[in-house]
Protein backbone atom coordinates (compact mmCIF):
# COMPACT_ATOMS: atom_id res chain seq x y z
CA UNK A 1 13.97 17.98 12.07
CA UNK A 2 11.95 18.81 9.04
CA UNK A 3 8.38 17.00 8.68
CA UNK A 4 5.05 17.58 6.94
CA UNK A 5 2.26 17.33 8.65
CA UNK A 6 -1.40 19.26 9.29
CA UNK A 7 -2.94 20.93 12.16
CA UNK A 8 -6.59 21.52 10.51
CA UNK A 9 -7.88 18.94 7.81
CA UNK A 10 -8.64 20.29 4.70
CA UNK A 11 -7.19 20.42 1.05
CA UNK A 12 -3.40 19.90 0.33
CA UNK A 13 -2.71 23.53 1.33
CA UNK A 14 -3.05 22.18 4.17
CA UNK A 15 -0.07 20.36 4.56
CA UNK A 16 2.61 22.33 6.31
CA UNK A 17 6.57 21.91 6.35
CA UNK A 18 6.76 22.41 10.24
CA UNK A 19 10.43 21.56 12.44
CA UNK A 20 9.44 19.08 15.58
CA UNK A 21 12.38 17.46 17.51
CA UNK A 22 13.59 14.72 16.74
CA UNK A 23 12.29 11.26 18.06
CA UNK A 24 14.07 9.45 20.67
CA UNK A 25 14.49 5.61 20.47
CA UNK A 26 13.72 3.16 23.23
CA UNK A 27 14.06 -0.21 23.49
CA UNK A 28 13.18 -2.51 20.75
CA UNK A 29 13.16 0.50 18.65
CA UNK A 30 15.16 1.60 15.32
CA UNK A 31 15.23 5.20 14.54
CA UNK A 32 15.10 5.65 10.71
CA UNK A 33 17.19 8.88 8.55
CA UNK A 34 13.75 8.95 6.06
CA UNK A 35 14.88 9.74 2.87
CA UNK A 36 11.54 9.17 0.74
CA UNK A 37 8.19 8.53 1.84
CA UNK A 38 5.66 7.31 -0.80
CA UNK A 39 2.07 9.09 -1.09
CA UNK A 40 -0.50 6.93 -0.32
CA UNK A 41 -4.45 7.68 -1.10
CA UNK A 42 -4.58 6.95 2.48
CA UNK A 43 -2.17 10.11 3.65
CA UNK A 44 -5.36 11.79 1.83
CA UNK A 45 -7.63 10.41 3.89
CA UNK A 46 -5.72 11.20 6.85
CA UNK A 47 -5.17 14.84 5.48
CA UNK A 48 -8.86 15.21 4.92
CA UNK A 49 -9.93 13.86 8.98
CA UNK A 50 -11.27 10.76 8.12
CA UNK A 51 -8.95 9.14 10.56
CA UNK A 52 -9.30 12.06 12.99
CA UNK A 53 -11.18 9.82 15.78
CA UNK A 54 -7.80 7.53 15.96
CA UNK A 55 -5.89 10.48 16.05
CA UNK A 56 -7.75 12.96 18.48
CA UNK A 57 -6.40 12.91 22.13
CA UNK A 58 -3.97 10.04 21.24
CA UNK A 59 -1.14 11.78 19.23
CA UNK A 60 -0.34 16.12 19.14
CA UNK A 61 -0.71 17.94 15.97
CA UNK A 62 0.97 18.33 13.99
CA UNK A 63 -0.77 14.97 12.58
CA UNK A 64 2.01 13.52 9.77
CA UNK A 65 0.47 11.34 7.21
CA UNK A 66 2.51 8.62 5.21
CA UNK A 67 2.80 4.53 5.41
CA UNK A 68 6.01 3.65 3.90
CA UNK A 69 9.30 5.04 4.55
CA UNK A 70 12.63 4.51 3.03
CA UNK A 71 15.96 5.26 4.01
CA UNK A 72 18.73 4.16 6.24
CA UNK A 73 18.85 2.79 10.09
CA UNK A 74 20.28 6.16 12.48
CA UNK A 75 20.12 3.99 15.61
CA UNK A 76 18.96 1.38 17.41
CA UNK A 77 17.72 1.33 20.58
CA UNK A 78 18.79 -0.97 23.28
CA UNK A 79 17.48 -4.35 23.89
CA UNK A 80 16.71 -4.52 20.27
CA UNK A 81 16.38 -7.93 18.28
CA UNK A 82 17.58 -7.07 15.16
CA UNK A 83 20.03 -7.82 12.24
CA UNK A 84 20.33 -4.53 11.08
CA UNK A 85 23.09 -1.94 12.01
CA UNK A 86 24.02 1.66 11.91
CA UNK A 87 23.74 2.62 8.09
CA UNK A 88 22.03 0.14 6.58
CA UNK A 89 19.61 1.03 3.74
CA UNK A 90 15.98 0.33 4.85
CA UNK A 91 12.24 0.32 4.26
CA UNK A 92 9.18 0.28 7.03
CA UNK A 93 5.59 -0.14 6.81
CA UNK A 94 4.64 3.22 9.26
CA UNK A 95 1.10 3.47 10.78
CA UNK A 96 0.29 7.18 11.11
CA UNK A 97 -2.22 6.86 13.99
CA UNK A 98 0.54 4.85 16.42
CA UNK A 99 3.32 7.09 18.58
CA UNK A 100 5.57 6.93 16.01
CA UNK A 101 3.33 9.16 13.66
CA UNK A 102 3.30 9.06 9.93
CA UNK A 103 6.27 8.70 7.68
CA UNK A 104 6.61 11.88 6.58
CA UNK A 105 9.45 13.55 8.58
CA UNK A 106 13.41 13.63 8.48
CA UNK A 107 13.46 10.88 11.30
CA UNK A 108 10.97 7.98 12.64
CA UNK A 109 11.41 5.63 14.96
CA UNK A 110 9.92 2.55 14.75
CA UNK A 111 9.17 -0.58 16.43
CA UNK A 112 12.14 -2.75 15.36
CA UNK A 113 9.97 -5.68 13.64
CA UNK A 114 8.40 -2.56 10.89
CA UNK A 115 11.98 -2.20 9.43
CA UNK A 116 13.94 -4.25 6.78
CA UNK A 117 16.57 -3.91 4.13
CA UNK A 118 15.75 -2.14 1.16
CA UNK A 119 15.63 -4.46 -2.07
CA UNK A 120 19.43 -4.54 -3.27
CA UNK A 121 19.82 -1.89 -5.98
CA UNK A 122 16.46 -0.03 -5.12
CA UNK A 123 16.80 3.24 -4.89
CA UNK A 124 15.35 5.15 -1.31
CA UNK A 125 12.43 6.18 -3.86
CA UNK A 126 11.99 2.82 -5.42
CA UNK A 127 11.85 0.93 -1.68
CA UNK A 128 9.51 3.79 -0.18
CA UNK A 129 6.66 2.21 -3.14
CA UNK A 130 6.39 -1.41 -1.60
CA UNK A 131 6.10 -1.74 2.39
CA UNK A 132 2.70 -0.55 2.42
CA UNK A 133 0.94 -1.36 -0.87
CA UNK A 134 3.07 -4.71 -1.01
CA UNK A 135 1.30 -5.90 2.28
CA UNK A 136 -1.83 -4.93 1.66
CA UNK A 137 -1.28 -6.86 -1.51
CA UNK A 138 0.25 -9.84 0.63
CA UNK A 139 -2.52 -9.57 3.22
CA UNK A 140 -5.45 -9.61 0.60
CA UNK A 141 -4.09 -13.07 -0.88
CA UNK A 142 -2.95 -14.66 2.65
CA UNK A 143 -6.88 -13.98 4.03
CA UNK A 144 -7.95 -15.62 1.13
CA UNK A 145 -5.79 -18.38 0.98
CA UNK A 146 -6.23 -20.08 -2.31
CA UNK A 147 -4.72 -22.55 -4.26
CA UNK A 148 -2.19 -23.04 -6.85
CA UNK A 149 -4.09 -22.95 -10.04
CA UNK A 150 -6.92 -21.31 -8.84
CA UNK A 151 -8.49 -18.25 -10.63
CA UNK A 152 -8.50 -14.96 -9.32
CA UNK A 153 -9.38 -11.36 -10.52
CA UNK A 154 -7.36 -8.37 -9.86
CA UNK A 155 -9.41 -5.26 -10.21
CA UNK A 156 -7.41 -1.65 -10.56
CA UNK A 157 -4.47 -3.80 -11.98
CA UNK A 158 -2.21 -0.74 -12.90
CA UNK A 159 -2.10 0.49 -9.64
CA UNK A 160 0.04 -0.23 -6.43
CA UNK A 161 -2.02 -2.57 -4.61
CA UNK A 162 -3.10 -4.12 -7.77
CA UNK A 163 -0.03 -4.13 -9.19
CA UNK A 164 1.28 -6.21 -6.49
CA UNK A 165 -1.35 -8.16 -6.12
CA UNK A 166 -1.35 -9.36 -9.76
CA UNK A 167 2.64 -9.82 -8.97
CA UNK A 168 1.99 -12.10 -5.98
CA UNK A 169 -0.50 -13.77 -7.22
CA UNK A 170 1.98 -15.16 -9.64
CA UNK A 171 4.45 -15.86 -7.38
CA UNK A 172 1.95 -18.16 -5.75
CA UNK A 173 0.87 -20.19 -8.44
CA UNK A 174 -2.56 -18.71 -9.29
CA UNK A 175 -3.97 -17.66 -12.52
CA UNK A 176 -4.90 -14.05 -13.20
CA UNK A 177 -7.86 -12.27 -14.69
CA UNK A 178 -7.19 -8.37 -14.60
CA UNK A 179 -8.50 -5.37 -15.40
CA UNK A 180 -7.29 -2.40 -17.52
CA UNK A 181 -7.27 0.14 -19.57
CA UNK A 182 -6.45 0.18 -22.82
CA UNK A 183 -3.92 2.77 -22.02
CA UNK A 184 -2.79 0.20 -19.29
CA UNK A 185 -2.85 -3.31 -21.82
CA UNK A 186 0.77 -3.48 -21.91
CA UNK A 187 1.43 -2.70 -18.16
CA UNK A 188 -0.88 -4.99 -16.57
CA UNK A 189 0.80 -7.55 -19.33
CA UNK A 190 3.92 -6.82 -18.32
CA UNK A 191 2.80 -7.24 -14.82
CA UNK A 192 2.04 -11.50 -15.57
CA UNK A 193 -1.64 -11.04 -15.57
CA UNK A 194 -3.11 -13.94 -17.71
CA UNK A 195 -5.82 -12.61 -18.97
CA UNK A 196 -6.94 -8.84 -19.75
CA UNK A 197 -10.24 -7.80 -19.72
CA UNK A 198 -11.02 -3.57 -20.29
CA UNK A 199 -12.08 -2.16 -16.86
CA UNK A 200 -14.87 -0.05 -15.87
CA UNK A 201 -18.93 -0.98 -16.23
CA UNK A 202 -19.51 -4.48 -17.03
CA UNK A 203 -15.94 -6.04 -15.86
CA UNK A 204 -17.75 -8.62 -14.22
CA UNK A 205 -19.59 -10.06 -17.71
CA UNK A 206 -16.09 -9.80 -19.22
CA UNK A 207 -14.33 -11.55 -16.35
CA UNK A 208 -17.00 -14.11 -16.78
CA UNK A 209 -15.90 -14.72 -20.55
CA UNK A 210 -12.72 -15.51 -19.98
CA UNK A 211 -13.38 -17.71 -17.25
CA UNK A 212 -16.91 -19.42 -17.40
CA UNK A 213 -18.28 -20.22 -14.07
CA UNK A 214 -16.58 -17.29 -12.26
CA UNK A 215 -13.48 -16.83 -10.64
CA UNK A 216 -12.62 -18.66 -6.85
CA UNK A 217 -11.98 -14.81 -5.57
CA UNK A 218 -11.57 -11.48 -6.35
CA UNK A 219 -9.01 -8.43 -4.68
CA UNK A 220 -11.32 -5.51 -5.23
CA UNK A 221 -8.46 -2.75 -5.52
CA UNK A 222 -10.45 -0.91 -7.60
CA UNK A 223 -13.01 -0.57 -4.84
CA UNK A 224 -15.95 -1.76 -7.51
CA UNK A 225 -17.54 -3.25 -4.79
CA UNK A 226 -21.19 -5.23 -5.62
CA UNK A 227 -20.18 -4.84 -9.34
CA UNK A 228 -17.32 -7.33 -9.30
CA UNK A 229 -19.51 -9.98 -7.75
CA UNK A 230 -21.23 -11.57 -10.10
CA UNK A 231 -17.66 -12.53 -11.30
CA UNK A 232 -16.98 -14.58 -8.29
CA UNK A 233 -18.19 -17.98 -8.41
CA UNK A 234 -20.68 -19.76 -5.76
CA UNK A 235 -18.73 -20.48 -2.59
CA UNK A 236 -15.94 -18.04 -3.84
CA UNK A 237 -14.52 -14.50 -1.97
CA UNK A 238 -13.62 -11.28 -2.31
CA UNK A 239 -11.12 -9.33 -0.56
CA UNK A 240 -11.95 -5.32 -0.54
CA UNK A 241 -9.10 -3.50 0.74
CA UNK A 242 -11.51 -0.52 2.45
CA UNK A 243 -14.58 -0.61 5.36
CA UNK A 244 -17.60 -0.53 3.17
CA UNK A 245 -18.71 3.37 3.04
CA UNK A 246 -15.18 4.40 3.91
CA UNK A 247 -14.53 7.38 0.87
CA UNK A 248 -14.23 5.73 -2.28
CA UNK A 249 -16.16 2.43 -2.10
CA UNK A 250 -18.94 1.27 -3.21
CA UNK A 251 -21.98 -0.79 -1.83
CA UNK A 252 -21.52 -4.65 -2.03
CA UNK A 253 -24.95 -5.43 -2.52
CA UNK A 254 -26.36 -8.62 -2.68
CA UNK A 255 -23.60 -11.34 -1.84
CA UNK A 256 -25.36 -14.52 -2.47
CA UNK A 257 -23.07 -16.80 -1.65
CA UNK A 258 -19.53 -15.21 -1.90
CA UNK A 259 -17.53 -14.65 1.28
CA UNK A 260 -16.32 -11.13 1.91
CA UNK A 261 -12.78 -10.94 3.63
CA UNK A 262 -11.37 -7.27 4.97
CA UNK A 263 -8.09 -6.25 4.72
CA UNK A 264 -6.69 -4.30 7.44
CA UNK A 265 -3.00 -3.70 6.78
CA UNK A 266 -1.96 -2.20 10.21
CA UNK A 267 -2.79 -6.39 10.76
CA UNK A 268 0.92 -6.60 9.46
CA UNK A 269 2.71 -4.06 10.72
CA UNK A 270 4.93 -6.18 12.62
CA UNK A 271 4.68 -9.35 9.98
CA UNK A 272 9.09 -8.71 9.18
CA UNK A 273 8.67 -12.17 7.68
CA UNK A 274 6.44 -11.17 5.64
CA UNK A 275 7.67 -7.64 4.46
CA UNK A 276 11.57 -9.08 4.18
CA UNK A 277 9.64 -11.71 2.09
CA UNK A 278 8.58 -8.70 -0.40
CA UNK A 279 11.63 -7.41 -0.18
CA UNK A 280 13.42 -10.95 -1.44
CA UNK A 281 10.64 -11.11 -4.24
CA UNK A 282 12.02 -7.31 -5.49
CA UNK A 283 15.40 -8.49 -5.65
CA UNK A 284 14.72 -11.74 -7.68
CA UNK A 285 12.65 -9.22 -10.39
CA UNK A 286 8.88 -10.54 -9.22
CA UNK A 287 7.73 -7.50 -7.77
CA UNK A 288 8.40 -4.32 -9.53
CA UNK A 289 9.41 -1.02 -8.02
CA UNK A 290 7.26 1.49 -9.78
CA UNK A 291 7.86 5.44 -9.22
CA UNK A 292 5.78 7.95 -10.90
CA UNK A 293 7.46 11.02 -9.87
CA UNK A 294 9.38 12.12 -7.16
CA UNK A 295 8.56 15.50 -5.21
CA UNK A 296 10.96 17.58 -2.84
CA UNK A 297 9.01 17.61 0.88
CA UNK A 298 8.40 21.03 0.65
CA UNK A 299 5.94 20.22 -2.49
CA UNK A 300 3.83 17.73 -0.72
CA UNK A 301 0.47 19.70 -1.35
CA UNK A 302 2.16 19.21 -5.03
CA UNK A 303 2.14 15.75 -4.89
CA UNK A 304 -1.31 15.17 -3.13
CA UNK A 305 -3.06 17.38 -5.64
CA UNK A 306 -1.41 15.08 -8.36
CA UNK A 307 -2.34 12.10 -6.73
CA UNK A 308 -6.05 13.47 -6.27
CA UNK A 309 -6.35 14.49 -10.21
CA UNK A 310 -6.21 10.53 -10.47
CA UNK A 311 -4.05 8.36 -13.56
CA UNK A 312 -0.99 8.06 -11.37
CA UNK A 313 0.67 4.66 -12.74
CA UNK A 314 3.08 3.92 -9.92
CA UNK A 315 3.68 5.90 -6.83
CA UNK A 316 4.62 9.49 -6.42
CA UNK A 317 7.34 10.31 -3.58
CA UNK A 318 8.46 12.61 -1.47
CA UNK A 319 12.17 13.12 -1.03
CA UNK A 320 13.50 14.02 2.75
């Protein structure tokens, strides 16, 4: 079967089209036909060997990046709990450093409780965008655990995670404070966000304008880090969805007294509930399915160097 994956870390010409059999599936397992896998700023990461020391001596290069995969159920392995059958259309939430390897490749095969329907009308491109980014979404407002009413702040609203997260917010009953660019107004509108405040230095006095006293939390998917803060009221939280001095973060400073809760989303991996529950929330028109462009396999360096050159609105895709 066709997959792209890397045997040395490095830039996107690193990323090879390589043929590797294809998977068998055991009990409890699904195999998945992948027919788009979204591109994640984490396959970077993994392309780059930040996530080498979870990958060295457990899995064999070639290492395959990618966290969601779309497509439709090839088999199912025996023993398997599942509603699903033969033919289905799908999407799965795919952890790149467990057996199963990352989601880019012709086949996967997954534990059975990673895999649900695709949203009803999605396209395989469309449904690759949410398993991952809709979790970590999910994740960052379950750990905080607010409210209805309550005020939070969204930070990189236009993008996946915050995208979602301004989304399902909503759907829970919480009022929204995002960020955005003025490029981005009408999206992050569009999106059910509240209020709008412009992004970049300062977002926490602005935040603070609209809603005196600070907000009750804060999903940091901008990865501002210690300059969000002084947004977040006494007693109040924020949920970063990176380690702190993992690539792209930055310090948290001085807390005072705000609660910081990590997001891990390999957590949910096997949450079904919780993914099917995205997947409901898509059909009804609360979560939107946003593509930015769609690549054939073969161009993944492609997409990865567009992804890197930053302003992607939505998620670029790879088509199996």
């Amino acid at each position: 079967m066709k997959a792209v994956g890397v045997y040395q870390y490095g830039g996107p010409e690193v990323l090879e089209v390589v043929d590797i059999p294809v998977p068998e599936v055991g009990p409890g397992h699904i195999r998945v036909r992948v027919h788009a896998a979204a591109v994640n700023p984490s396959d970077v990461l993994l392309r780059k060997g930040f996530t080498d020391p979870y990958l060295a001596g457990r899995l064999t290069p070639p290492y395959r990046p990618g966290m969601d995969a779309a497509g439709t159920v090839d088999e199912i392995g025996p023993d398997t709990t599942t509603d699903l059958q033969v033919g289905d259309r799908v999407m799965a939430i795919v952890i790149p450093i467990d057996p199963s390897g990352g989601a880019y490749a012709e086949y996967i095969v997954l534990d059975a409780r990673q895999v649900v329907r695709a949203p009803a009308d999605s396209t395989h491109a469309e449904a690759s965008t949410l398993p991952m980014n809709g979790l970590t979404a999910r994740h960052s407002l379950d750990v905080l655990g607010l409210t209805e009413g309550d005020w939070i702040a969204v930070t990189g609203a236009a993008g996946a995670v915050g995208g979602y997260a301004v989304q399902l917010a909503k759907a829970d009953g919480l009022r929204v404070v995002a960020d955005a660019a003025p490029a981005d107004v009408e999206l992050v509108r569009s999106l059910g966000a509240d209020e709008i405040v412009d992004r970049g230095e300062g977002v926490a006095d602005r935040i603070l304008e609209v809603v005196p006293g600070g907000v009750e939390a804060v999903v940091d998917a901008a990865l501002i880090g210690g300059g969000v803060v002084p947004a977040i009221r006494p007693g109040g939280q924020l949920a970063v969805v990176r380690g702190e001095g993992e690539p792209g973060t930055s310090s948290l400073g001085e807390l005072g007294n705000v609660t910081v809760k990590s997001v891990f989303v390999p957590e949910y991996r096997f949450a079904q509930d919780k993914l099917d529950g995205l997947r409901a929330l898509a059909e009804e028109g609360r979560l939107s399915l946003r593509v930015a462009q769609e690549y054939p396999a073969d161009q993944a360096a492609a997409a990865h160097r567009r992804l890197e050159a930053g302003g992607v609105r939505g998620r670029l895709v790879l088509d199996f």
